[in-house]
Every structure is written in C-alpha cells, then in structure tokens.
PDB file of N, CA and C in Angstrom:
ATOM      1  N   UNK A   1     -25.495 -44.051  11.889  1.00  0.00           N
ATOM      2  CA  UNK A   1     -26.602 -44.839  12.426  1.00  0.00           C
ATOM      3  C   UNK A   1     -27.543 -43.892  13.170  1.00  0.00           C
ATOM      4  N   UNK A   2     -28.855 -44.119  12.690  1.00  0.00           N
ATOM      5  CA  UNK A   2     -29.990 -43.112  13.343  1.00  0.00           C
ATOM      6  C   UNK A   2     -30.890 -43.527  14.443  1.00  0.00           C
ATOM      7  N   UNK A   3     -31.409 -43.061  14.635  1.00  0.00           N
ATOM      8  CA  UNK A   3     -32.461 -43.330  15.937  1.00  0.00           C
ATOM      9  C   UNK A   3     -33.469 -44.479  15.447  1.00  0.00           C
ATOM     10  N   UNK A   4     -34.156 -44.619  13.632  1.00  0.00           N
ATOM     11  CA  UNK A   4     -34.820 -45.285  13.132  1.00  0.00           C
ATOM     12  C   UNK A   4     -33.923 -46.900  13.495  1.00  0.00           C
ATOM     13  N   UNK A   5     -32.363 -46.537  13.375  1.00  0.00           N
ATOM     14  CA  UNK A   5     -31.631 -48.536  13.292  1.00  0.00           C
ATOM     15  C   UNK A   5     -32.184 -48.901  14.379  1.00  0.00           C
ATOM     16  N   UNK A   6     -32.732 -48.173  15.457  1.00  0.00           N
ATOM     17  CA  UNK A   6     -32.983 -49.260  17.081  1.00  0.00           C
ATOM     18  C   UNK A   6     -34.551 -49.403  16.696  1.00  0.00           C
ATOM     19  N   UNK A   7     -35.046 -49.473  16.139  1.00  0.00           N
ATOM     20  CA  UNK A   7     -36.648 -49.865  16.059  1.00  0.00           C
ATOM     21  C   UNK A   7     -36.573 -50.707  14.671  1.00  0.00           C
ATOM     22  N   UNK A   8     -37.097 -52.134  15.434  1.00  0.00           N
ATOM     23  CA  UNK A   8     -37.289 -52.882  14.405  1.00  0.00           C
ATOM     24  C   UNK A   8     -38.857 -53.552  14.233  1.00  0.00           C
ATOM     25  N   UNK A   9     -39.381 -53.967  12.838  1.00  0.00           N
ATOM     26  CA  UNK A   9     -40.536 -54.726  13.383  1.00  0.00           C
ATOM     27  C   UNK A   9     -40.243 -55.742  12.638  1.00  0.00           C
ATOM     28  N   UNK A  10     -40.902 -56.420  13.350  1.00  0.00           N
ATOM     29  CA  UNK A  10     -41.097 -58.437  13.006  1.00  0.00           C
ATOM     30  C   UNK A  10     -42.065 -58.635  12.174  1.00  0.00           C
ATOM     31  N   UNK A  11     -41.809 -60.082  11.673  1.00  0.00           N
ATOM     32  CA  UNK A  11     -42.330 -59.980  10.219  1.00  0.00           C
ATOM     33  C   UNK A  11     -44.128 -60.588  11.072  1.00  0.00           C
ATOM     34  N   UNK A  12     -44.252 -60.924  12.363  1.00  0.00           N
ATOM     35  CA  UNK A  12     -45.556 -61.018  12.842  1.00  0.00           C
ATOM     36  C   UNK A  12     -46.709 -59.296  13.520  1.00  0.00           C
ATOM     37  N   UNK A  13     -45.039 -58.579  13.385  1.00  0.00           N
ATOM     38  CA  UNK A  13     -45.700 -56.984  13.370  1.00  0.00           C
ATOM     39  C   UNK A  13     -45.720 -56.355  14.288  1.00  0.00           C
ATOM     40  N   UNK A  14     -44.913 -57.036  15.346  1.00  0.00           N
ATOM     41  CA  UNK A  14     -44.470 -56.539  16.536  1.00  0.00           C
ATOM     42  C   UNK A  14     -43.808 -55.617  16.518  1.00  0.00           C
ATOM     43  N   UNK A  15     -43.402 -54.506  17.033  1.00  0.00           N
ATOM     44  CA  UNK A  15     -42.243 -53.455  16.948  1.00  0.00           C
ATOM     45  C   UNK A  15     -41.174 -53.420  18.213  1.00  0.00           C
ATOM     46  N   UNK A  16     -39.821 -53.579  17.464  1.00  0.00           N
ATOM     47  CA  UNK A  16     -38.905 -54.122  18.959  1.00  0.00           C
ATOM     48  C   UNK A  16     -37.806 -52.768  18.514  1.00  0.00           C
ATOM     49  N   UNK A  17     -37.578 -52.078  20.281  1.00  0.00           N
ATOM     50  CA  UNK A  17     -37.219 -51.276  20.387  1.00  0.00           C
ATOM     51  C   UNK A  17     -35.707 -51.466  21.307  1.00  0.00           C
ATOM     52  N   UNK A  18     -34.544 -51.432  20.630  1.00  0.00           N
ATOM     53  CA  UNK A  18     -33.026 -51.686  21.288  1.00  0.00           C
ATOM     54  C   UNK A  18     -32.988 -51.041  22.629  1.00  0.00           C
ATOM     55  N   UNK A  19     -33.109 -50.804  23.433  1.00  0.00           N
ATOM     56  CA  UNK A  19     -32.872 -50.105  24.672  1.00  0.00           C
ATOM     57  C   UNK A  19     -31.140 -50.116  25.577  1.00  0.00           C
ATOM     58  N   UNK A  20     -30.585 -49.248  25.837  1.00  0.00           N
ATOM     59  CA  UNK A  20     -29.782 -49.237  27.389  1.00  0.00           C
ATOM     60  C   UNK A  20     -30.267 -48.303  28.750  1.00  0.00           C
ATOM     61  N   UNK A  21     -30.355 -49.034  29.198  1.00  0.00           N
ATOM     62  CA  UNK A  21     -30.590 -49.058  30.513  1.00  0.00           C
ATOM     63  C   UNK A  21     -29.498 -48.480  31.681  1.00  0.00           C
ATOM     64  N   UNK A  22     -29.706 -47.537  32.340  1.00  0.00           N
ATOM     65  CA  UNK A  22     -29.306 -46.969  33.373  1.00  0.00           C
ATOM     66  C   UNK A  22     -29.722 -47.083  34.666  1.00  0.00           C
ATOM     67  N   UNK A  23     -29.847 -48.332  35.405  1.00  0.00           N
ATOM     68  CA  UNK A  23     -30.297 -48.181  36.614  1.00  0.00           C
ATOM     69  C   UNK A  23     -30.161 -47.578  37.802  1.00  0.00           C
ATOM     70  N   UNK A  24     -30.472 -47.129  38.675  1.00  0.00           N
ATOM     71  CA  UNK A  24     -29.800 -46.048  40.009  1.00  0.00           C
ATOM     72  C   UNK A  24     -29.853 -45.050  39.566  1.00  0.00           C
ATOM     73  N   UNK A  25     -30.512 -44.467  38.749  1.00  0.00           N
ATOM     74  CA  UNK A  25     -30.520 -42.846  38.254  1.00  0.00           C
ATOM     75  C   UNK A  25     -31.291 -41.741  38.772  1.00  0.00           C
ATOM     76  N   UNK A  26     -30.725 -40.829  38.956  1.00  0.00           N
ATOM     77  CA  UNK A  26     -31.407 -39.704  39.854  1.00  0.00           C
ATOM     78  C   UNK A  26     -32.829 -39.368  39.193  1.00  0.00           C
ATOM     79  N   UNK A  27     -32.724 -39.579  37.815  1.00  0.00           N
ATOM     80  CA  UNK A  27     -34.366 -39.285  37.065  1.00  0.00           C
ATOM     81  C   UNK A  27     -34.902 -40.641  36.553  1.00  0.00           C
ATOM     82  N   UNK A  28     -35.994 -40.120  35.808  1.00  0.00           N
ATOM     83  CA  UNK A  28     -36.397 -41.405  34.922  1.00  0.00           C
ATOM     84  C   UNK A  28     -36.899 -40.776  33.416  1.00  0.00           C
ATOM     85  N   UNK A  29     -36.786 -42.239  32.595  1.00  0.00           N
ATOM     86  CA  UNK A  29     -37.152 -41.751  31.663  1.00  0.00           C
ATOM     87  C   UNK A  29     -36.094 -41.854  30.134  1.00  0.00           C
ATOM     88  N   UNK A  30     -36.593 -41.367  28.918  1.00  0.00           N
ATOM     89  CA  UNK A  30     -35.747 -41.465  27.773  1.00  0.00           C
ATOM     90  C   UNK A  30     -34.573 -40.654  28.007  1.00  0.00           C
ATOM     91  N   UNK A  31     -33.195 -40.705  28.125  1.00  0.00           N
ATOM     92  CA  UNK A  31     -32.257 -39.524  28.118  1.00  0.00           C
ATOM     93  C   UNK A  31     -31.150 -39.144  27.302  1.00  0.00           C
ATOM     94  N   UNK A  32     -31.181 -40.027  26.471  1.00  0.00           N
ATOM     95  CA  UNK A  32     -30.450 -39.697  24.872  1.00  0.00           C
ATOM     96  C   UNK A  32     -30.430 -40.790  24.505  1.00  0.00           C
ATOM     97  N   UNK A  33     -29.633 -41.008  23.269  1.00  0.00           N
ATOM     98  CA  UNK A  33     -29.172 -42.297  22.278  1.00  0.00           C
ATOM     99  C   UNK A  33     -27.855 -42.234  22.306  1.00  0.00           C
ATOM    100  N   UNK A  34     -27.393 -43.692  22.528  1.00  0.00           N
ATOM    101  CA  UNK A  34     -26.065 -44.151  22.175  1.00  0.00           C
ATOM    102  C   UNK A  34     -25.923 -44.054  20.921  1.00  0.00           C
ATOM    103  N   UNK A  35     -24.769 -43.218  20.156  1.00  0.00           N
ATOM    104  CA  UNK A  35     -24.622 -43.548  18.949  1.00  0.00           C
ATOM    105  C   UNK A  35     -23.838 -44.656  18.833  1.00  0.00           C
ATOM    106  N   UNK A  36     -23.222 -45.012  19.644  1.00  0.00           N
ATOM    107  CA  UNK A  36     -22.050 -45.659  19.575  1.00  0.00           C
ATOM    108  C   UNK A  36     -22.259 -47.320  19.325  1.00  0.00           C
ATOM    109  N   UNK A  37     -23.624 -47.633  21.070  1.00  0.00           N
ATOM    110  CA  UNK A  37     -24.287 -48.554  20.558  1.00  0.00           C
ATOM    111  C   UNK A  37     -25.601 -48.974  19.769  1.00  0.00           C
ATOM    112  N   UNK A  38     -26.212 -48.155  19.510  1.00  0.00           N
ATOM    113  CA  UNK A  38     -27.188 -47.693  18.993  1.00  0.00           C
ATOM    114  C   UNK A  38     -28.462 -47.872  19.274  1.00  0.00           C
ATOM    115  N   UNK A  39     -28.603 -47.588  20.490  1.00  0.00           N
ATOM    116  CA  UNK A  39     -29.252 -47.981  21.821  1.00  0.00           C
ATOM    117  C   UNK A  39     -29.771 -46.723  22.192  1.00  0.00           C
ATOM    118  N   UNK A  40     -31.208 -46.822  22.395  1.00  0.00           N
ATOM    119  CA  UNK A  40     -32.044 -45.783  23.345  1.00  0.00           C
ATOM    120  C   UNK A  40     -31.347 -45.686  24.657  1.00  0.00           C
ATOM    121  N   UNK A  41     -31.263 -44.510  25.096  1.00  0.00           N
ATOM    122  CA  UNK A  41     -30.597 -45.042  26.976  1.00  0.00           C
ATOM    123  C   UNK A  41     -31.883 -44.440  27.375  1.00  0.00           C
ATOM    124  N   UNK A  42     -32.561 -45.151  28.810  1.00  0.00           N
ATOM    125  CA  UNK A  42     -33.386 -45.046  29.353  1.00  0.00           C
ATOM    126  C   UNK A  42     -32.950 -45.103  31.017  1.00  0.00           C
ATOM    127  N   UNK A  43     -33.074 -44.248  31.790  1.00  0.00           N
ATOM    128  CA  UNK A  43     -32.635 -43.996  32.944  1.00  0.00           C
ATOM    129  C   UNK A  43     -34.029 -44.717  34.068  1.00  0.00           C
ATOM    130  N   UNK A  44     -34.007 -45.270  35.236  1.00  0.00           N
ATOM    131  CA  UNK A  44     -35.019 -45.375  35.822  1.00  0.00           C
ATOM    132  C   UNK A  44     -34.139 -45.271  37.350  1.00  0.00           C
ATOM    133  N   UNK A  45     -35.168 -45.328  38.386  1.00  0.00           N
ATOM    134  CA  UNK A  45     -34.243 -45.225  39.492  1.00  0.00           C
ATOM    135  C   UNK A  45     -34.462 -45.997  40.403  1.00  0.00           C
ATOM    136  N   UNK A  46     -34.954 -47.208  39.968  1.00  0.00           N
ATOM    137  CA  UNK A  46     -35.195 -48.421  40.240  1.00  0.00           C
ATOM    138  C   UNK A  46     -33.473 -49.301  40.323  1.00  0.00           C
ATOM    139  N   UNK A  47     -33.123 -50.073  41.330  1.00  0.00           N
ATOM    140  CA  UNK A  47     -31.354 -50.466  41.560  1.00  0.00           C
ATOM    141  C   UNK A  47     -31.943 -51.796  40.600  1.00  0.00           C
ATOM    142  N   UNK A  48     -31.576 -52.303  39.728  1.00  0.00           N
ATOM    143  CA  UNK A  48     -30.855 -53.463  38.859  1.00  0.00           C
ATOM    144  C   UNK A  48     -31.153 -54.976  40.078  1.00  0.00           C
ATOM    145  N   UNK A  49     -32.054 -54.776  40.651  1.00  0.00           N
ATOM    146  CA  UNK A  49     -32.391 -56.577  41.593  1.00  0.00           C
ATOM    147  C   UNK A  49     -33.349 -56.835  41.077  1.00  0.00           C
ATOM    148  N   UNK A  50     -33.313 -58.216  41.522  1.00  0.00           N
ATOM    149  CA  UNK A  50     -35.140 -58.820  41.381  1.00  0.00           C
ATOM    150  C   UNK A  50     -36.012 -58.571  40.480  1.00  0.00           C
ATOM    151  N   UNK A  51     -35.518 -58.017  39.023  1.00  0.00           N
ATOM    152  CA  UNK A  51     -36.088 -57.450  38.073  1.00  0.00           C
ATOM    153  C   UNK A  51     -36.734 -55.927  38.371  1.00  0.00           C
ATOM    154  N   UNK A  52     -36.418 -55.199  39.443  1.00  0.00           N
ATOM    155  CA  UNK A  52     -36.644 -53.898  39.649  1.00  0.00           C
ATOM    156  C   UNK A  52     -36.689 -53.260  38.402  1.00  0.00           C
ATOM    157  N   UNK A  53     -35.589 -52.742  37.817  1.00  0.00           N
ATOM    158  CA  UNK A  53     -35.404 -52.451  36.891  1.00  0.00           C
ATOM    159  C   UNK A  53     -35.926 -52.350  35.110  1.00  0.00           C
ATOM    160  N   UNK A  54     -36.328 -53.869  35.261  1.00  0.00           N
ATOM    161  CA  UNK A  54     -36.745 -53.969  34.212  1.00  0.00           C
ATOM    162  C   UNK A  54     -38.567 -53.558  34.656  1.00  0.00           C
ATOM    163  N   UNK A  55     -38.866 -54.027  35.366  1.00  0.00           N
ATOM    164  CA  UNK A  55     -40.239 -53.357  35.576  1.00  0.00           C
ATOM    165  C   UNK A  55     -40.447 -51.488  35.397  1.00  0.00           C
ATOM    166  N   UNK A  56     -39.464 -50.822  36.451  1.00  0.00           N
ATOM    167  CA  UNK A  56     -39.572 -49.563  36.272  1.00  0.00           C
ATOM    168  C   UNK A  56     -39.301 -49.488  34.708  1.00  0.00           C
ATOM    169  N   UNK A  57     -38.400 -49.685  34.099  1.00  0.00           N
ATOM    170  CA  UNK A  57     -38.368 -49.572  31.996  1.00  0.00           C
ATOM    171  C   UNK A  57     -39.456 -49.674  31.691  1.00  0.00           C
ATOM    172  N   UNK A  58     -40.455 -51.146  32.228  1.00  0.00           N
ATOM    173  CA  UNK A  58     -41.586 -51.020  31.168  1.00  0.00           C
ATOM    174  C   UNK A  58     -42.691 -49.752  31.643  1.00  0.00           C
ATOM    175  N   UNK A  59     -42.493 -49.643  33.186  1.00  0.00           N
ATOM    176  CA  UNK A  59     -43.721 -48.462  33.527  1.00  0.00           C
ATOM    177  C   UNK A  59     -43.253 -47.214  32.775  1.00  0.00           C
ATOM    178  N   UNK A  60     -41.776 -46.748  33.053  1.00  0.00           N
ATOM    179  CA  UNK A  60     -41.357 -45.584  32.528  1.00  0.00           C
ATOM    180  C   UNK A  60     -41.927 -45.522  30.579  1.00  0.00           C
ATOM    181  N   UNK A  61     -41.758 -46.735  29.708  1.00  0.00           N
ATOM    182  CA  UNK A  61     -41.781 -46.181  28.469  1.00  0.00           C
ATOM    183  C   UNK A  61     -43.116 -46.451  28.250  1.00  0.00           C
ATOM    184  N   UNK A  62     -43.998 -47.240  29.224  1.00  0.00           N
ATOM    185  CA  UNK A  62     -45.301 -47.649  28.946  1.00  0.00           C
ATOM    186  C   UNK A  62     -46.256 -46.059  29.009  1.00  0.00           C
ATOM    187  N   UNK A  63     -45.950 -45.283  30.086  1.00  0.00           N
ATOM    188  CA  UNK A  63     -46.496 -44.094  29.884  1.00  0.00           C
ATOM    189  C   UNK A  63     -46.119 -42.826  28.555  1.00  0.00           C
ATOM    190  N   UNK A  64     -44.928 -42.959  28.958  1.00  0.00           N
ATOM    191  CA  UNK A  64     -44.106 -42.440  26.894  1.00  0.00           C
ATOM    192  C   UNK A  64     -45.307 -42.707  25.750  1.00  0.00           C
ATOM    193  N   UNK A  65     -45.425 -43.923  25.952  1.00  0.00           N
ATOM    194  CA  UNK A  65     -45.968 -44.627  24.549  1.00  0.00           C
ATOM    195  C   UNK A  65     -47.486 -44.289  24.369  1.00  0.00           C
ATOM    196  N   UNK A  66     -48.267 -44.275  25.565  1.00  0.00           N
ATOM    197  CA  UNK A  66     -49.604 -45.202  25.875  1.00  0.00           C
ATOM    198  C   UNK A  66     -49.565 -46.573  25.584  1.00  0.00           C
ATOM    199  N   UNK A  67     -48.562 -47.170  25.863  1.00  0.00           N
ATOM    200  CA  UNK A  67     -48.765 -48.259  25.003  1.00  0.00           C
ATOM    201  C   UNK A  67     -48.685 -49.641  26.055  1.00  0.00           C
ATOM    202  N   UNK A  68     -48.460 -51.049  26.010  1.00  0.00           N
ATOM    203  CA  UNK A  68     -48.329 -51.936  26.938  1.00  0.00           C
ATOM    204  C   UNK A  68     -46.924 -52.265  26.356  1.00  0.00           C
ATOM    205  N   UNK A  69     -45.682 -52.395  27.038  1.00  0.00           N
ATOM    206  CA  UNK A  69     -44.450 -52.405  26.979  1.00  0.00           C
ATOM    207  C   UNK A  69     -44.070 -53.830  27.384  1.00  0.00           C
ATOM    208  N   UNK A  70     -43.125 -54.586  26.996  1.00  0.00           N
ATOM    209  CA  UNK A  70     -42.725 -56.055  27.417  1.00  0.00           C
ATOM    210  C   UNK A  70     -41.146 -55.950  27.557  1.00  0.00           C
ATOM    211  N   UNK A  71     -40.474 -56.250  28.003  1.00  0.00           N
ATOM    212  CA  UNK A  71     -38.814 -56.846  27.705  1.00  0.00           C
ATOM    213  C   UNK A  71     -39.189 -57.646  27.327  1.00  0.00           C
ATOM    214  N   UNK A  72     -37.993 -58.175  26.382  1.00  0.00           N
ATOM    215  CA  UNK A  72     -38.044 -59.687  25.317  1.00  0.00           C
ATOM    216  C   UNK A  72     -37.231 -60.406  25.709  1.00  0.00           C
ATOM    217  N   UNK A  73     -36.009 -59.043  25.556  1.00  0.00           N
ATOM    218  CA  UNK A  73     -34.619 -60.250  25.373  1.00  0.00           C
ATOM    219  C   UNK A  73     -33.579 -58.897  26.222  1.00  0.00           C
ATOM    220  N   UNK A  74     -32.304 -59.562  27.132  1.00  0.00           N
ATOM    221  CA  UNK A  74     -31.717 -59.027  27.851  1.00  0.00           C
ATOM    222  C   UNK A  74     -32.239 -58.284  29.719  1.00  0.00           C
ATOM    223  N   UNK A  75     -32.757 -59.324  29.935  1.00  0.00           N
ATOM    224  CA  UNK A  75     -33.445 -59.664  31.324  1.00  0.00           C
ATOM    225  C   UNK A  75     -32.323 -59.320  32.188  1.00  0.00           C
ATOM    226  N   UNK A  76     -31.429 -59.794  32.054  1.00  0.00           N
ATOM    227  CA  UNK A  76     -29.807 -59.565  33.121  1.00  0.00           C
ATOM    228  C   UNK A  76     -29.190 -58.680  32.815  1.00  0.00           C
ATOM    229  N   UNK A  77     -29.295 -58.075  31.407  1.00  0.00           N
ATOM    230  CA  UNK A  77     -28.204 -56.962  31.159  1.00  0.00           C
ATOM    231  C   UNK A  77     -28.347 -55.816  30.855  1.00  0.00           C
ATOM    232  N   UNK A  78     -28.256 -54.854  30.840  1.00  0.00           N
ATOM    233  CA  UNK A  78     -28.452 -53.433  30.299  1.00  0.00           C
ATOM    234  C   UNK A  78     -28.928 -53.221  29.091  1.00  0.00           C
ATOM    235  N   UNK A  79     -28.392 -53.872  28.187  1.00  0.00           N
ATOM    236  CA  UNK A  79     -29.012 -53.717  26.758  1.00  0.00           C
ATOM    237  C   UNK A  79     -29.996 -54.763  26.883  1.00  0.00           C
ATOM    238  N   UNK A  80     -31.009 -54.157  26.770  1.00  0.00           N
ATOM    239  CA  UNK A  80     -32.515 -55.134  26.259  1.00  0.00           C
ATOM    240  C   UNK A  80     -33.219 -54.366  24.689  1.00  0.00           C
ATOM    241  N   UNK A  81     -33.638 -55.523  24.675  1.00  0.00           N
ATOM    242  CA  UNK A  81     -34.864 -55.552  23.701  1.00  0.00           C
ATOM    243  C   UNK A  81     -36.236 -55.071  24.345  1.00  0.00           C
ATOM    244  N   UNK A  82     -37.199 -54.439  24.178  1.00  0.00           N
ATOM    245  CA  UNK A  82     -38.737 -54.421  24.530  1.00  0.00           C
ATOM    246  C   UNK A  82     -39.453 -54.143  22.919  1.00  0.00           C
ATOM    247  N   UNK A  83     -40.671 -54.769  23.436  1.00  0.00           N
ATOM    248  CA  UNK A  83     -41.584 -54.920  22.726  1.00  0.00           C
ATOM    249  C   UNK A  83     -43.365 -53.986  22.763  1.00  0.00           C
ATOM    250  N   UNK A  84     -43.389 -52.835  22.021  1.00  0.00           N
ATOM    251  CA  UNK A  84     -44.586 -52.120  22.481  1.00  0.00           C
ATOM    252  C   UNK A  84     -45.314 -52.341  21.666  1.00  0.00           C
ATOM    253  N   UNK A  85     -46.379 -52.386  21.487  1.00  0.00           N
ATOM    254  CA  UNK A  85     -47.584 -53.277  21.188  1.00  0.00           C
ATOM    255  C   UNK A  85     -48.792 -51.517  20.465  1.00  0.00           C
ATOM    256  N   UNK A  86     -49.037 -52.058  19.396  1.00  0.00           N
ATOM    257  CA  UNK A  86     -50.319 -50.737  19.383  1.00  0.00           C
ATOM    258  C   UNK A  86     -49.782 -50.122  18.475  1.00  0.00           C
ATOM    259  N   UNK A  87     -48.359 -49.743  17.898  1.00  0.00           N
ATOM    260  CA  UNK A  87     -47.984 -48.547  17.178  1.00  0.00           C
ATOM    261  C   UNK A  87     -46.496 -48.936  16.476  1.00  0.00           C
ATOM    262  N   UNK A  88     -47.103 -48.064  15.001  1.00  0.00           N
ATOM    263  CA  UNK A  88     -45.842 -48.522  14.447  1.00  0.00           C
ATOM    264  C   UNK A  88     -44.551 -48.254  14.743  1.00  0.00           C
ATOM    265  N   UNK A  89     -43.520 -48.552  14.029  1.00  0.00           N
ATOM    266  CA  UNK A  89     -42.458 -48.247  13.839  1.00  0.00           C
ATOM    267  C   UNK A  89     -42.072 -46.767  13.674  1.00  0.00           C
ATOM    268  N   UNK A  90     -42.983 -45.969  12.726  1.00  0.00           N
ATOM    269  CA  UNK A  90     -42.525 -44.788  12.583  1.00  0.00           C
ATOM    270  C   UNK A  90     -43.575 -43.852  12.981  1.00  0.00           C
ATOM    271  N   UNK A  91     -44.444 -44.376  14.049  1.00  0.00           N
ATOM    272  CA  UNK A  91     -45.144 -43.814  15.403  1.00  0.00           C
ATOM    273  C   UNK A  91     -43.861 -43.446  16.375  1.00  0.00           C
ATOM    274  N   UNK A  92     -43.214 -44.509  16.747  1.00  0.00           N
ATOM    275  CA  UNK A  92     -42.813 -44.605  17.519  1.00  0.00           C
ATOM    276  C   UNK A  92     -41.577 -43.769  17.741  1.00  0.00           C
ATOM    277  N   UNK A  93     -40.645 -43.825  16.238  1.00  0.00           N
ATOM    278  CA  UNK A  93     -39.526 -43.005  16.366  1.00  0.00           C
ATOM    279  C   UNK A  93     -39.721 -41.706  16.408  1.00  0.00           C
ATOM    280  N   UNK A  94     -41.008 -41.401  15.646  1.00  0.00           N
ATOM    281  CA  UNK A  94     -41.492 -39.662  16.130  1.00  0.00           C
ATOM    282  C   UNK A  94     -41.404 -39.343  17.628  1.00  0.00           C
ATOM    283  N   UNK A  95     -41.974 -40.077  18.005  1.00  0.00           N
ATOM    284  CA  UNK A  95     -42.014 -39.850  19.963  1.00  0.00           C
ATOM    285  C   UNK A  95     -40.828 -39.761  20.213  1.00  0.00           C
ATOM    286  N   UNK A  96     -39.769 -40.740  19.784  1.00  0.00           N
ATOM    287  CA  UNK A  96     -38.439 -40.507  20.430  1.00  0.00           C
ATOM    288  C   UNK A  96     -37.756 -39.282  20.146  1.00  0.00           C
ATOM    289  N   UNK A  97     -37.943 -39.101  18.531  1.00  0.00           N
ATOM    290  CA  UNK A  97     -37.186 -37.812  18.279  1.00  0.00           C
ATOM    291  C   UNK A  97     -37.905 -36.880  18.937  1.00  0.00           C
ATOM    292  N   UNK A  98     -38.962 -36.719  19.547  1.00  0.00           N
ATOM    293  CA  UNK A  98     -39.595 -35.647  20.449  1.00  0.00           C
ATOM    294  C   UNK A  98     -38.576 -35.016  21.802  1.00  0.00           C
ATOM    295  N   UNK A  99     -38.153 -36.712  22.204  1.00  0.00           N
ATOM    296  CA  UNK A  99     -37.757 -36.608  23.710  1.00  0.00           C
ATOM    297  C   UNK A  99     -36.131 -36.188  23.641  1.00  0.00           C
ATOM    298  N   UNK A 100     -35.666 -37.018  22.407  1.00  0.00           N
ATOM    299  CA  UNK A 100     -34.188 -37.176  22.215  1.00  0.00           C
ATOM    300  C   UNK A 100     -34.034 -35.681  21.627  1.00  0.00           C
ATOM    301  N   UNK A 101     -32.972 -34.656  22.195  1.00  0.00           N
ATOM    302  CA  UNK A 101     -32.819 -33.423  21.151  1.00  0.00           C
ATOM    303  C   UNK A 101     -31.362 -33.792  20.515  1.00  0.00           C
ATOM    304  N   UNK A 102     -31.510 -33.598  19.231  1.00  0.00           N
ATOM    305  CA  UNK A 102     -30.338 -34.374  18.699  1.00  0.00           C
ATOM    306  C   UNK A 102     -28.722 -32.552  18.796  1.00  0.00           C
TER     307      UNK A 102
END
C-alpha cells in the first residue's frame, strides 16, 4: 500500500486525504506515513481539546498545500479524513512524496 491509497477523490471532485494525527508534538507538520494504517501522520502541537487539534491540522496542511483544508470525518479521533480543495489528487501526492522520504 502506497502513499497514492490515502488520497481519494469523490465522484463530485473533492480530494480526501486519510490523515493520523499526533497531537502534543514537539514539531508540526507532515512526519511520515503509516504503512500499517495507511495514514499520513501529521504531528501538530496543539493538545487534542476543544477541537485544538483539529484546527492546528487544518492550519499546518493548509500552508503545505496553499490550499483551504476542512476535516470531514473523524472530529474525536486521530484518524481523520480532510478535504483540500484546489488540487488534484496527483498534485497532491507529489507534495507528499516531497515531505515523506521513503
């Protein structure tokens, strides 16, 4: 399983990107791929309350991208869904394989 299985797009053309989440982290930012779950891990250092967290994710990948970033799905849990807006699918996994060194 590659970095391409976590980027999906919808048949309205959205592009949804699997994410895990690391909250409390000394950095921020993309910091490898789960192969295991096949999940971007994204570190922020924002603590997991009040939607902290998920806000710092969207600022952290919103600058990554240029893009406007959403969570979709997984609001409470580590593994989320987000949604970036502007760029394809295989825009997008280029950037990652930029950040990710395999």
């Amino acid at each position: 399983m590659g970095l391409a299985a976590c980027v999906q797009t919808t048949l309205d053309g959205a592009v949804l990107v699997e994410i895990e989440v690391q909250p409390g982290s000394s950095r921020q930012g993309v910091v490898g791929f789960n192969d295991w779950r096949g999940r971007i891990q994204v570190a922020v250092k924002a603590e997991a309350q009040k939607g902290k967290a998920n806000h710092a994710v969207c600022n952290v990948l919103t600058k990554i991208f240029s893009s406007k970033v959403t969570v979709v799905s997984g609001h409470t849990t580590r593994q989320k869904k987000v949604s970036i807006e502007g760029l394809s699918s295989e825009q997008i996994v280029t950037v990652l394989e930029g950040l990710i060194e395999s």
